[in-house]
N, C-alpha and C. Protein backbone atom coordinates (compact mmCIF):
# COMPACT_ATOMS: atom_id res chain seq x y z
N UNK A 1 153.10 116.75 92.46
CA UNK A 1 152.09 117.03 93.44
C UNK A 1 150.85 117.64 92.79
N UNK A 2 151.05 118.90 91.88
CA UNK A 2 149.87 118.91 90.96
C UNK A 2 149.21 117.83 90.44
N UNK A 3 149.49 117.09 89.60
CA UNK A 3 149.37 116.58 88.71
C UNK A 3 148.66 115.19 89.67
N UNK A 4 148.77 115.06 90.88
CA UNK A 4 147.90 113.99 91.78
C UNK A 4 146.81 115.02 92.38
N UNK A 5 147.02 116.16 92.88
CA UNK A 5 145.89 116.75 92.94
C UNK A 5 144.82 116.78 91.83
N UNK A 6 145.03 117.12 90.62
CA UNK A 6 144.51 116.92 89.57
C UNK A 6 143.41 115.83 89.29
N UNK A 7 144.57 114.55 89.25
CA UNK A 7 144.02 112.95 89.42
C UNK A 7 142.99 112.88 90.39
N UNK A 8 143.46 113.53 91.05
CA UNK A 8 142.12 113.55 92.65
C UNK A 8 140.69 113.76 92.68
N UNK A 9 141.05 115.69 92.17
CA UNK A 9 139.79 115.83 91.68
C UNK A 9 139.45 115.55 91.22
N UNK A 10 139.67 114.88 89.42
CA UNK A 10 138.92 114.32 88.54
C UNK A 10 138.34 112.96 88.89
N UNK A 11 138.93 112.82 89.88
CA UNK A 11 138.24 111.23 90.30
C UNK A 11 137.20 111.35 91.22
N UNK A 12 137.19 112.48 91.88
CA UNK A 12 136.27 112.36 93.14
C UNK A 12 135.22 112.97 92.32
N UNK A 13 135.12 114.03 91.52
CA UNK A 13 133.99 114.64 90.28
C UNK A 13 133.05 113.37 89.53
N UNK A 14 134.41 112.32 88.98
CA UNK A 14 133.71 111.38 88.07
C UNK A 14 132.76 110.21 89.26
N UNK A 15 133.24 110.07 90.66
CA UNK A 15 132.58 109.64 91.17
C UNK A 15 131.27 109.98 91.51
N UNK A 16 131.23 111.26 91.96
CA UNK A 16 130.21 111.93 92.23
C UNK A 16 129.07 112.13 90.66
N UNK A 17 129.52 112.54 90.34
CA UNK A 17 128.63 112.88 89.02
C UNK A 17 128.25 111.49 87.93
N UNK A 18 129.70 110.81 88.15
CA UNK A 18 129.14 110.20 86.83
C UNK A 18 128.57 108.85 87.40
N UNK A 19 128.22 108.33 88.65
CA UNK A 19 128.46 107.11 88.62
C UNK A 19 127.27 107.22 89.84
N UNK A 20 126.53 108.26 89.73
CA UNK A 20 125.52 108.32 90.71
C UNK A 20 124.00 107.89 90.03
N UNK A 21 122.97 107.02 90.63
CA UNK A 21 121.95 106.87 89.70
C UNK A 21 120.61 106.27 90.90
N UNK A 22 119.69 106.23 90.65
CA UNK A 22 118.26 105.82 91.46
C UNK A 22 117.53 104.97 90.56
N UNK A 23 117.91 103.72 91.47
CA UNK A 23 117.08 102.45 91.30
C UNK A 23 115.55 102.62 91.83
N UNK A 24 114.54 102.59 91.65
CA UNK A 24 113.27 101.89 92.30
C UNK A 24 113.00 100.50 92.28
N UNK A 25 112.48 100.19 93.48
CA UNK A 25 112.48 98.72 94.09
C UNK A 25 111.15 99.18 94.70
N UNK A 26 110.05 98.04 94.16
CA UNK A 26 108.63 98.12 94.74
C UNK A 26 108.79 97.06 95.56
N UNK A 27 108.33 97.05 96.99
CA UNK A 27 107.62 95.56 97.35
C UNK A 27 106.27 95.40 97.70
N UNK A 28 105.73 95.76 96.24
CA UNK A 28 104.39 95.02 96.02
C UNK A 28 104.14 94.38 94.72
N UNK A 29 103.65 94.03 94.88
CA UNK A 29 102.97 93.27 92.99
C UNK A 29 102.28 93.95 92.13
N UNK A 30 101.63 95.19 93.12
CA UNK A 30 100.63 95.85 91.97
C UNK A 30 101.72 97.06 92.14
N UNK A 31 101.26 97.84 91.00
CA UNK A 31 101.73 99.16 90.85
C UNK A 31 101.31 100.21 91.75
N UNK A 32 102.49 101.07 92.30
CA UNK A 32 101.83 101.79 93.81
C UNK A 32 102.38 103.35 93.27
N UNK A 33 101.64 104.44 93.91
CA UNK A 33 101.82 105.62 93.88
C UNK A 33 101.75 106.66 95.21
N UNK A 34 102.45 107.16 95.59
CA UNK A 34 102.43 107.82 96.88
C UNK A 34 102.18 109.16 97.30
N UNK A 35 100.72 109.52 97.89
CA UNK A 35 100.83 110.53 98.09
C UNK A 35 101.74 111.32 99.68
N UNK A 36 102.59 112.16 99.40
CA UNK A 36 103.33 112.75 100.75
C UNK A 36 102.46 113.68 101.32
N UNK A 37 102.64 113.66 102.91
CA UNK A 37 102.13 114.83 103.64
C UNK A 37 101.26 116.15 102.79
N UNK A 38 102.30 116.65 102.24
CA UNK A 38 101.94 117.78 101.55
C UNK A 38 101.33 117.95 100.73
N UNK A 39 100.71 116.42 100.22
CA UNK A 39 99.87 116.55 98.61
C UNK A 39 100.60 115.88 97.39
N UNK A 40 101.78 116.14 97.43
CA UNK A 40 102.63 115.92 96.55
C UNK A 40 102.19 114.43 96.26
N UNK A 41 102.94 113.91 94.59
CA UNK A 41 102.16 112.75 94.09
C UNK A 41 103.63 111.93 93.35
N UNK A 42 103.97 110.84 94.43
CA UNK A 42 105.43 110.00 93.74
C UNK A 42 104.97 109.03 93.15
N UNK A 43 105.72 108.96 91.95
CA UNK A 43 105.56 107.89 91.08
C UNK A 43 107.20 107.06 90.78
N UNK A 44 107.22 105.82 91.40
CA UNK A 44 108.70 105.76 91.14
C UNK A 44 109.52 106.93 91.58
N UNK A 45 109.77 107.39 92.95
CA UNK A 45 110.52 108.15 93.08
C UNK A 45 110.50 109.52 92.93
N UNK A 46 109.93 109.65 91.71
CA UNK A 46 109.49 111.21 91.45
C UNK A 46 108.41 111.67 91.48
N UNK A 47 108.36 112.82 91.62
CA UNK A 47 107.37 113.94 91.89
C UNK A 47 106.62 113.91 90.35
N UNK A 48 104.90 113.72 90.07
CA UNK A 48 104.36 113.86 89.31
C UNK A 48 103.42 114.57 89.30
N UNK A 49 102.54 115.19 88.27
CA UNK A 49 101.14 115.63 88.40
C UNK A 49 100.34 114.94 88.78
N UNK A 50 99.27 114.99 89.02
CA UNK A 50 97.74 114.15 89.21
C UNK A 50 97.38 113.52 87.51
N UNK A 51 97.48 114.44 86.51
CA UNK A 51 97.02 113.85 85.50
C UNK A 51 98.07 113.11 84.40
N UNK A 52 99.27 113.16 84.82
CA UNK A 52 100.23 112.22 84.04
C UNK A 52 100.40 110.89 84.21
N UNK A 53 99.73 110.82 85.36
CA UNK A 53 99.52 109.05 86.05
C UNK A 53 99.04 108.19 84.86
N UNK A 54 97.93 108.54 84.47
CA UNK A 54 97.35 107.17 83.42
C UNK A 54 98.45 107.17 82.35
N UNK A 55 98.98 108.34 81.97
CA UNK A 55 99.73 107.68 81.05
C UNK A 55 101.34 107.20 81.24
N UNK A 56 101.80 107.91 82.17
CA UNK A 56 103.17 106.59 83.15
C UNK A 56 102.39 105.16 83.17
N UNK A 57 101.24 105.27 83.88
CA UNK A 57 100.85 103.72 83.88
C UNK A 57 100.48 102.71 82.57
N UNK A 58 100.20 103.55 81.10
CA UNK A 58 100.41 103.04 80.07
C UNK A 58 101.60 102.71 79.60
N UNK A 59 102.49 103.92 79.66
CA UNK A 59 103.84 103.70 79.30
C UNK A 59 104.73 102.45 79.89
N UNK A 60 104.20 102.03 81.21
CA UNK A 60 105.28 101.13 81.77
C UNK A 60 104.20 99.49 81.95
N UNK A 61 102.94 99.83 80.64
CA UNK A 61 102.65 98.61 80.30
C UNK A 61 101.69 97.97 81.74
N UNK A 62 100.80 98.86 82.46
CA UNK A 62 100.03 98.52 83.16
C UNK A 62 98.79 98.11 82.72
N UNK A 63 98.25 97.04 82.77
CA UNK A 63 97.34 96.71 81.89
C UNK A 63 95.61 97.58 83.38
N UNK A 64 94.85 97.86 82.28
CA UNK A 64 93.53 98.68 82.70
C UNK A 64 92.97 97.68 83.87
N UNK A 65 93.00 96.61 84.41
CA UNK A 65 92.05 95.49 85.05
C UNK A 65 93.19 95.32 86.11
N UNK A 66 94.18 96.24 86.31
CA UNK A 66 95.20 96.08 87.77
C UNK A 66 95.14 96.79 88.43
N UNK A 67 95.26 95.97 89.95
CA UNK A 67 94.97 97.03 90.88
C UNK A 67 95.82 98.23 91.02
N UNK A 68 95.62 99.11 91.37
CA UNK A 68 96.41 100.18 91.45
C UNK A 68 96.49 100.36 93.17
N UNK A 69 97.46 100.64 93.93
CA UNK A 69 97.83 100.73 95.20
C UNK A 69 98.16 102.28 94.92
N UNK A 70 96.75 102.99 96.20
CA UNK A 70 97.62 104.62 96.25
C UNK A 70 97.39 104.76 97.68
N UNK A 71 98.93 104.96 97.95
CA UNK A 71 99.58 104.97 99.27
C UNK A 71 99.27 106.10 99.55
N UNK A 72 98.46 106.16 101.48
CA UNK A 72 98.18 107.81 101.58
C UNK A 72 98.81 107.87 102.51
N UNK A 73 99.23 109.08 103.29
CA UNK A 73 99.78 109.16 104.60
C UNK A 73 98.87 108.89 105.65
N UNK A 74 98.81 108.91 106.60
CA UNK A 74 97.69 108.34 107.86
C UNK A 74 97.94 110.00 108.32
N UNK A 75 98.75 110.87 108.12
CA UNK A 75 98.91 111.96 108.81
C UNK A 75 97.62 113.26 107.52
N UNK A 76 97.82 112.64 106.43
CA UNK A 76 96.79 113.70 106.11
C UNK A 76 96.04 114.19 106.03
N UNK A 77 95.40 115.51 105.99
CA UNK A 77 94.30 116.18 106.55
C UNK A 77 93.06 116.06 105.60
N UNK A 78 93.30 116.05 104.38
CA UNK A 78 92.37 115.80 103.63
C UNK A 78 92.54 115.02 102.31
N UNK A 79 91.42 114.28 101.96
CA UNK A 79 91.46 112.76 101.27
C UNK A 79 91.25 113.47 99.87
N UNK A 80 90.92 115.02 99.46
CA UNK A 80 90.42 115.53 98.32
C UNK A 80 91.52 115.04 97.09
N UNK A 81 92.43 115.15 97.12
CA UNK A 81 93.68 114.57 96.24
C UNK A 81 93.06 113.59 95.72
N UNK A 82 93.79 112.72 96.54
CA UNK A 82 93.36 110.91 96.18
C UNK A 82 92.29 110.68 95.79
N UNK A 83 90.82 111.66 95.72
CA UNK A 83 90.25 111.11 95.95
C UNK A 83 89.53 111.59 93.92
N UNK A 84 90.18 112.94 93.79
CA UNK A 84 90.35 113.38 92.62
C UNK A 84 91.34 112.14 91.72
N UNK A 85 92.76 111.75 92.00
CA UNK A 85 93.07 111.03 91.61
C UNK A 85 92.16 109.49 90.79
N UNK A 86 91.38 109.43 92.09
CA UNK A 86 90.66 107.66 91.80
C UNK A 86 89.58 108.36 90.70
N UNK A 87 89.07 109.47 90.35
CA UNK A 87 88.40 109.71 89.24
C UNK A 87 89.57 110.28 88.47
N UNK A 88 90.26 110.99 88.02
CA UNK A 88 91.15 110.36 86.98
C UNK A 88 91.71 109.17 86.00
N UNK A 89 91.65 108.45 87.20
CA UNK A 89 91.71 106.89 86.58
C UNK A 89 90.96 106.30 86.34
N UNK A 90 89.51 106.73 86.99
CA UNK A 90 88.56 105.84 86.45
C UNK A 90 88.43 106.76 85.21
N UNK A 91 88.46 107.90 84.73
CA UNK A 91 88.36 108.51 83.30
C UNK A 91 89.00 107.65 82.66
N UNK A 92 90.37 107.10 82.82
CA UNK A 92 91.16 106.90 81.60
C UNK A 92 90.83 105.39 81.59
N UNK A 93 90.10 105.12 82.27
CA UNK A 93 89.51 103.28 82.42
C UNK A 93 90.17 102.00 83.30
N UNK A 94 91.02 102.93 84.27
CA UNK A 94 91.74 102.00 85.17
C UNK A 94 90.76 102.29 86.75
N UNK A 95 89.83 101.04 86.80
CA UNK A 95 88.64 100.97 87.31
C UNK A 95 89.13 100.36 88.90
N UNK A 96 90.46 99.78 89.20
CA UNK A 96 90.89 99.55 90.07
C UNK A 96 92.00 99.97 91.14
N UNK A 97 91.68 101.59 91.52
CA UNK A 97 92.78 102.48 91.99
C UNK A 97 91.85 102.11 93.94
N UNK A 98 92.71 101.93 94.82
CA UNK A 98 92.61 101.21 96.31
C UNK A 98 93.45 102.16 97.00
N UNK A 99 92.68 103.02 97.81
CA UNK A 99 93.68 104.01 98.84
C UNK A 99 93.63 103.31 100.06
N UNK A 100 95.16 103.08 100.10
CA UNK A 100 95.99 101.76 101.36
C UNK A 100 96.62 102.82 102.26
N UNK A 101 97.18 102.99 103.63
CA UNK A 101 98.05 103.15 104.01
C UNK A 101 99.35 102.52 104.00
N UNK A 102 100.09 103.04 105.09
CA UNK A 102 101.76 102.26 104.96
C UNK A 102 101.23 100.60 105.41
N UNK A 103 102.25 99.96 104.69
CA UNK A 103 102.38 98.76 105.76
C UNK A 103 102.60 98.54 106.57
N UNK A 104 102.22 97.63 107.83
CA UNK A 104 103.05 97.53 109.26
C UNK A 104 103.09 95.63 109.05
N UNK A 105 104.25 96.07 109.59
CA UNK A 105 103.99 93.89 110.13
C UNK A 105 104.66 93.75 111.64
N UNK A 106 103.43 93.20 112.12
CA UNK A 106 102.98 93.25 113.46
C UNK A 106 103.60 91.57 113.80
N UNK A 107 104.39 91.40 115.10
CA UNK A 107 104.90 90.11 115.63
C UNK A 107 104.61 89.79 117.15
N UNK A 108 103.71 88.98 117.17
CA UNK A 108 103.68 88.85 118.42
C UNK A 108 103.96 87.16 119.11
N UNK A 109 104.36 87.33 120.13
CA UNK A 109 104.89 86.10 120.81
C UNK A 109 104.01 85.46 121.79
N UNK A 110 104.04 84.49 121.55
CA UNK A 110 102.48 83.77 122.68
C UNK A 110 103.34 82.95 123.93
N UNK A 111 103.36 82.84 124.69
CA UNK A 111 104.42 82.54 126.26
C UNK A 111 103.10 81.46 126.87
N UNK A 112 103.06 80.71 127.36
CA UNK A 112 102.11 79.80 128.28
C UNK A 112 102.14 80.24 129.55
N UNK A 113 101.15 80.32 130.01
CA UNK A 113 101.26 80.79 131.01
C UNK A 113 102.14 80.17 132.34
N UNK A 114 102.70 80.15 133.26
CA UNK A 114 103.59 79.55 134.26
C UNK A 114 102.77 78.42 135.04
N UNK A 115 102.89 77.20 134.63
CA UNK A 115 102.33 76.32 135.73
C UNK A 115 102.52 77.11 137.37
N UNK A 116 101.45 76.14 137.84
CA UNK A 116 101.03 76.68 138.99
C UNK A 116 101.81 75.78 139.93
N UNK A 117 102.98 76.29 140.82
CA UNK A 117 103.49 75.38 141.63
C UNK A 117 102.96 74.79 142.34
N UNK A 118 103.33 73.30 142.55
CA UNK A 118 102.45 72.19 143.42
C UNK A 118 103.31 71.81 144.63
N UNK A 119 102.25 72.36 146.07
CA UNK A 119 103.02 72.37 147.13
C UNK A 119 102.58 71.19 147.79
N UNK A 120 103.46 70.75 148.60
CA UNK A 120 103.76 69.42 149.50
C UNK A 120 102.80 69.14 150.31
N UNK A 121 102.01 69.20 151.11
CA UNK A 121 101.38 68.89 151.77
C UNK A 121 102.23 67.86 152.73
N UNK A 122 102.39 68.23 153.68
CA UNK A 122 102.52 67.20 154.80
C UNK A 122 101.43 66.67 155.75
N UNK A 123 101.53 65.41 155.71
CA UNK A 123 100.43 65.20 156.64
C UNK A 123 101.04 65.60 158.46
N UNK A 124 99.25 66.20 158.97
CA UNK A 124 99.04 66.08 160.43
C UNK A 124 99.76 65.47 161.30
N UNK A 125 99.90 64.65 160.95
CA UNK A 125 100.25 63.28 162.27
C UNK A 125 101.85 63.41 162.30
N UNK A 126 102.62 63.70 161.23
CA UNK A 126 103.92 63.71 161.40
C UNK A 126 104.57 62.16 160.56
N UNK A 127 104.17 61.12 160.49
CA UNK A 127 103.81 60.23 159.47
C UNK A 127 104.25 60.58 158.17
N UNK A 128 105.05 59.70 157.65
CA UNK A 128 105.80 59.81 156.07
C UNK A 128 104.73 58.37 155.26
N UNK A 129 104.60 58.80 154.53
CA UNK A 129 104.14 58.36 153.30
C UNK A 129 104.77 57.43 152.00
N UNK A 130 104.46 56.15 152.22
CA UNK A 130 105.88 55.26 151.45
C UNK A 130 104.77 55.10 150.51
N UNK A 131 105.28 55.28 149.06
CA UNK A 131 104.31 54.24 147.45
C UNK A 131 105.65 53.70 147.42
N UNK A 132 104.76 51.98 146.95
CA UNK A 132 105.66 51.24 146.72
C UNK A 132 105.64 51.32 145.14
């Protein structure tokens, strides 16, 4: 009974610890950076400075003539960040930094409108109406 308790823990530890890891998955084409509510500045997931950007974006082989996508919140109060950011980059010669919000994708359905029912008319006289 020890000795499966044992097995236990060491398995639920090696799960937890050893086998835990964070992928980033962009879905965009250009390279994107996010500023949160608070200011804060994600790069891939993590929390960065303002001035380590140009060189993450060297390091991971961003060439100077790409756009750069910097994601802002629509909730924040002031643009001074980002806006410090886009001169940063233009210092280090990346001349194409674009403050985007989130994406939305919008679906809408187009319906025709309801024909207009076509009523009978009977004639006056009481008289039926034969087409041959």
């Amino acid at each position: 009974m020890k000795i499966l308790m044992h097995f236990f823990v060491v398995l639920v530890f090696s799960l937890v610890v050893g086998c835990t890891h964070t992928t980033y998955v962009a879905d965009s084409k250009n390279p994107e950076v996010e500023f949160v509510e608070d200011g804060g500045l994600l790069w891939r997931g993590r929390f960065i400075e303002l001035d380590e950007l140009p060189e993450l974006l060297e390091d991971a082989g961003v060439s100077k003539k790409t756009q750069i996508d910097i994601r802002v919140s629509e909730r924040m109060r002031s643009l001074r960040a980002p806006r410090v950011l886009l001169f940063i980059l233009r210092r280090a010669g990346y001349t194409r930094g674009v403050l985007v919000t989130k994406k939305r994708a919008y679906s809408s359905s187009t319906t025709p409108p309801p024909k207009p029912s076509v009523q009978q008319i009977s004639p006056k006289s009481g008289k039926k109406i034969r087409y041959k």
